[in-house]
Protein backbone atom coordinates (compact mmCIF):
# COMPACT_ATOMS: atom_id res chain seq x y z
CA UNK A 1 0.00 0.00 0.00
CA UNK A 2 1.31 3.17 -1.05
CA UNK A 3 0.87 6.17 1.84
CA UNK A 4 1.74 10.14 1.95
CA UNK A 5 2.71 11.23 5.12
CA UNK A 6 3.37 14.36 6.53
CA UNK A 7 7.05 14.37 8.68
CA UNK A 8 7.84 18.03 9.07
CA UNK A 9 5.25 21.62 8.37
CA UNK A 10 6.03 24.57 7.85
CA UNK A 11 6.51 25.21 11.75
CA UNK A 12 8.69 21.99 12.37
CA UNK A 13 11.08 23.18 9.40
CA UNK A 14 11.37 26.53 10.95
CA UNK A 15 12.51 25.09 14.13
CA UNK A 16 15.17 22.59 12.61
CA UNK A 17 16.69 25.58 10.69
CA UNK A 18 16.58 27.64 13.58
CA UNK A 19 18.48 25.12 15.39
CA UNK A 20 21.24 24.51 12.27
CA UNK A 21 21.65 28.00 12.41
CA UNK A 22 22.62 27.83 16.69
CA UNK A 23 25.23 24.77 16.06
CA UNK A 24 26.96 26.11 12.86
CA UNK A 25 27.36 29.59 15.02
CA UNK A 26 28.34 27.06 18.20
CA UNK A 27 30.79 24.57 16.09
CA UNK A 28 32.27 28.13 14.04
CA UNK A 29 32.62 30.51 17.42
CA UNK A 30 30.65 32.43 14.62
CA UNK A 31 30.74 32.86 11.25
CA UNK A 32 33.58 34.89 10.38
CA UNK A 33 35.33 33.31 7.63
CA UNK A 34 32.02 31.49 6.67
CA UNK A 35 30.89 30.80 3.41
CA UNK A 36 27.22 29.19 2.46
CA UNK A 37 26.71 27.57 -0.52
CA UNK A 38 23.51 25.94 -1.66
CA UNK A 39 23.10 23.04 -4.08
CA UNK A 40 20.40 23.88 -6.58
CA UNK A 41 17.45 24.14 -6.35
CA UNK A 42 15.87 23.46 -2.55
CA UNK A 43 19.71 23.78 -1.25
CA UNK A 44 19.94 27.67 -1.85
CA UNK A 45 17.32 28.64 -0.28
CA UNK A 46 17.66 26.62 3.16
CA UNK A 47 21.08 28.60 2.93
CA UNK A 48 19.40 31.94 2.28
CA UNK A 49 17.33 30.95 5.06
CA UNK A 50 19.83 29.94 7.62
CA UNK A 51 22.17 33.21 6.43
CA UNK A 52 19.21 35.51 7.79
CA UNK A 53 18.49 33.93 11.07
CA UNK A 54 22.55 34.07 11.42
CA UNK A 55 21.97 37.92 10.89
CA UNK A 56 18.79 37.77 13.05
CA UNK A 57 21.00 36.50 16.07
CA UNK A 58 24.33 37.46 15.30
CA UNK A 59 23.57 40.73 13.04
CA UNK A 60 26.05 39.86 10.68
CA UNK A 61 25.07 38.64 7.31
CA UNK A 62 27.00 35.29 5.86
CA UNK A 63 28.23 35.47 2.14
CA UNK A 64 25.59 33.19 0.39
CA UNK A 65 25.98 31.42 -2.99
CA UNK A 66 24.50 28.55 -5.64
CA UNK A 67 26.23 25.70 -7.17
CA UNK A 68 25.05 23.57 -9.78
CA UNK A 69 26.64 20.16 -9.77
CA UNK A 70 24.71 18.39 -13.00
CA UNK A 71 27.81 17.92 -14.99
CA UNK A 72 29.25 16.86 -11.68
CA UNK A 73 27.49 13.97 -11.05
CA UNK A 74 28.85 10.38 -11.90
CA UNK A 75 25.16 8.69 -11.68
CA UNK A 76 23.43 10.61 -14.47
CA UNK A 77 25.31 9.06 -17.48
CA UNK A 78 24.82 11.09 -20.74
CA UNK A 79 26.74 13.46 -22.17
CA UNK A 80 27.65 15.59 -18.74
CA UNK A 81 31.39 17.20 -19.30
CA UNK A 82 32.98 17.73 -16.24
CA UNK A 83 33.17 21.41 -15.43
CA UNK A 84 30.71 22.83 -18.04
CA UNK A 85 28.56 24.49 -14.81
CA UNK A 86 29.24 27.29 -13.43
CA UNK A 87 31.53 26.66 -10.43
CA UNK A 88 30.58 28.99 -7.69
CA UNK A 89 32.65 32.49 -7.12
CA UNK A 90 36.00 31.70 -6.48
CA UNK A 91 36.01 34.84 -3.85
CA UNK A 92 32.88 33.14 -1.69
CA UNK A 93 35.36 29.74 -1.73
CA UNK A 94 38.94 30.44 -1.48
CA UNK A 95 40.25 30.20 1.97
CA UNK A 96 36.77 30.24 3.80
CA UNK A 97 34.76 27.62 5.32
CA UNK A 98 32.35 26.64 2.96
CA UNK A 99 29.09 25.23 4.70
CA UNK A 100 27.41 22.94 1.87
CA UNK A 101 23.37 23.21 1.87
CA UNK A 102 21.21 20.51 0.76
CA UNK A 103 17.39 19.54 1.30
CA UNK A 104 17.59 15.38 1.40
CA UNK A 105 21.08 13.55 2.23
CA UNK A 106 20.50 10.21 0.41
CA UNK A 107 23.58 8.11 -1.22
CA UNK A 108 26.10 11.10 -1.02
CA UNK A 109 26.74 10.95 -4.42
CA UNK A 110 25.15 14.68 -4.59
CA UNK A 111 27.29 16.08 -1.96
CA UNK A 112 30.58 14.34 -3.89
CA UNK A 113 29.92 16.27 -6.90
CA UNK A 114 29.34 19.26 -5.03
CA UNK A 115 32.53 19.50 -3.39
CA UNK A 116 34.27 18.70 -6.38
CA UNK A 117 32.93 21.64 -8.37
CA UNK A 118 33.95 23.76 -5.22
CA UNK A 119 37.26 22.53 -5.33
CA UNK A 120 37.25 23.54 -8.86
CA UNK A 121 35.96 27.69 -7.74
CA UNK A 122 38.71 27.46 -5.34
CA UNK A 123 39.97 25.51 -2.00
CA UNK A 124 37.98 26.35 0.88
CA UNK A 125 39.92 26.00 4.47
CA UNK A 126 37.35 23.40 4.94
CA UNK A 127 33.67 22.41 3.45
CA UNK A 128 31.18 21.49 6.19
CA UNK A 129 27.46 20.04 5.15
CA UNK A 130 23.93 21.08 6.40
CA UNK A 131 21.21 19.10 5.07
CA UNK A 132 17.58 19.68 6.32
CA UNK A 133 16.76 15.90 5.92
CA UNK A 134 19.22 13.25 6.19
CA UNK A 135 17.51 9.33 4.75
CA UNK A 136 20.41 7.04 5.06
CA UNK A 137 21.08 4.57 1.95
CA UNK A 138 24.23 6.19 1.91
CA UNK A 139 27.13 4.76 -1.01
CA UNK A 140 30.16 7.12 -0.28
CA UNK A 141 31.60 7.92 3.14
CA UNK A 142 30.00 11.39 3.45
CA UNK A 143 28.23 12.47 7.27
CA UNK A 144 26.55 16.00 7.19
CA UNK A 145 27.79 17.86 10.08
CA UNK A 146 24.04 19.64 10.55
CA UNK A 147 21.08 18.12 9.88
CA UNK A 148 17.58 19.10 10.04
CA UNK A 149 15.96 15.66 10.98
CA UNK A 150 17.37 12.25 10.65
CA UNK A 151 14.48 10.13 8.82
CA UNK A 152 15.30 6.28 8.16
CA UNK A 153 13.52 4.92 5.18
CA UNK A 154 13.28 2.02 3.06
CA UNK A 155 14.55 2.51 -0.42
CA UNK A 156 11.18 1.97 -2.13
CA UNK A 157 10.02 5.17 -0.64
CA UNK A 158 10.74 8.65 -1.30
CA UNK A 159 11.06 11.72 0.91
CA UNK A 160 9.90 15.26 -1.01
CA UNK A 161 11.04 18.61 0.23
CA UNK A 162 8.80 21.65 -0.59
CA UNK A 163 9.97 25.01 0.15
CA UNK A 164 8.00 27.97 -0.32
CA UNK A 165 10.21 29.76 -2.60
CA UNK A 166 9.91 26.95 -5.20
CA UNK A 167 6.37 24.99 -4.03
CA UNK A 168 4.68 27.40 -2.59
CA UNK A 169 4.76 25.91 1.07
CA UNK A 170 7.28 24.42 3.62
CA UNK A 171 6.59 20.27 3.75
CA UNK A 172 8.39 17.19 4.25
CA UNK A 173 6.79 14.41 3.36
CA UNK A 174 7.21 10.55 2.80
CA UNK A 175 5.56 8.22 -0.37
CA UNK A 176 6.37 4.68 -0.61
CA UNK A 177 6.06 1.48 0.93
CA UNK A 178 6.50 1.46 4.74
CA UNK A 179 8.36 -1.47 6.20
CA UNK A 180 9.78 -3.12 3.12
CA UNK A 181 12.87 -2.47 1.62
């Protein structure tokens, strides 16, 4: 039986951004030297997001940029040519620690071609990873170092983020298969 469930609203997301914001300031003493950088599309915004609570708190604003990693990724197959996205601005990269946005941590594969095409803009003093949801199921040795809500699923289902900015309203929610795998 296939189900739709609700795991986080629009309050519940608030609150786990909220709280990413408090431990990146904690585990940074701040956020001088701080760089975010959000993997298109749902990843930029939980940056933006988490870059004006930061000022909310701390009033000081955090450099925010976008990466997209499609020619990046090793899983797509086709014709993707390493390097043919723009790599993020060298300047927001270079020297800084570079906090990595994304909305669902899955296999890692999306956070591997990430940090490659950063590498590529420049080399950060470190890259650290915020991801609002984080699955399991993962294939490469990657942890986030923030994460929203830890959600184990089977691999038959699927977990959807909607964020206002692109869907109109702030959801989490789960489709698939409970209990099998």
């Amino acid at each position: 039986m296939v189900t739709k469930t609700t795991l986080l609203d629009e309050t519940a997301i608030r609150r786990a951004l909220t709280r990413i914001a408090h431990e990146i300031l904690e585990k940074n003493k701040g956020v001088a030297d701080c760089t975010f950088i959000g993997i298109r599309t749902r990843g930029i915004y939980l940056a933006r997001r988490i870059s004006d609570k930061i000022a909310e708190i701390e009033g000081e604003s955090v450099p925010v940029g976008d990466i997209d990693i499609t020619s990046y990724r090793d899983d797509l197959g086709g014709d993707s040519v390493r390097g043919r996205s723009r790599s993020v601005d060298s300047s927001l990269v270079a020297g800084r620690k570079v906090i990595l946005f994304d909305d669902v941590l899955y296999t890692g594969r999306t956070v591997r071609a990430a940090m490659d095409a950063l590498i590529d803009g420049g080399r950060p003093q470190m890259i650290q990873l915020a991801v609002l949801i984080d699955r399991g199921h993962r294939e490469l040795p990657i942890r986030a170092d923030y994460v929203g809500k830890n959600i184990p699923t089977s691999k038959l289902e699927s977990i959807e983020v909607s964020l206002t900015e692109v869907d109109g309203k702030d959801e989490v929610t789960i489709t698939g298969k409970r209990g099998e795998s």
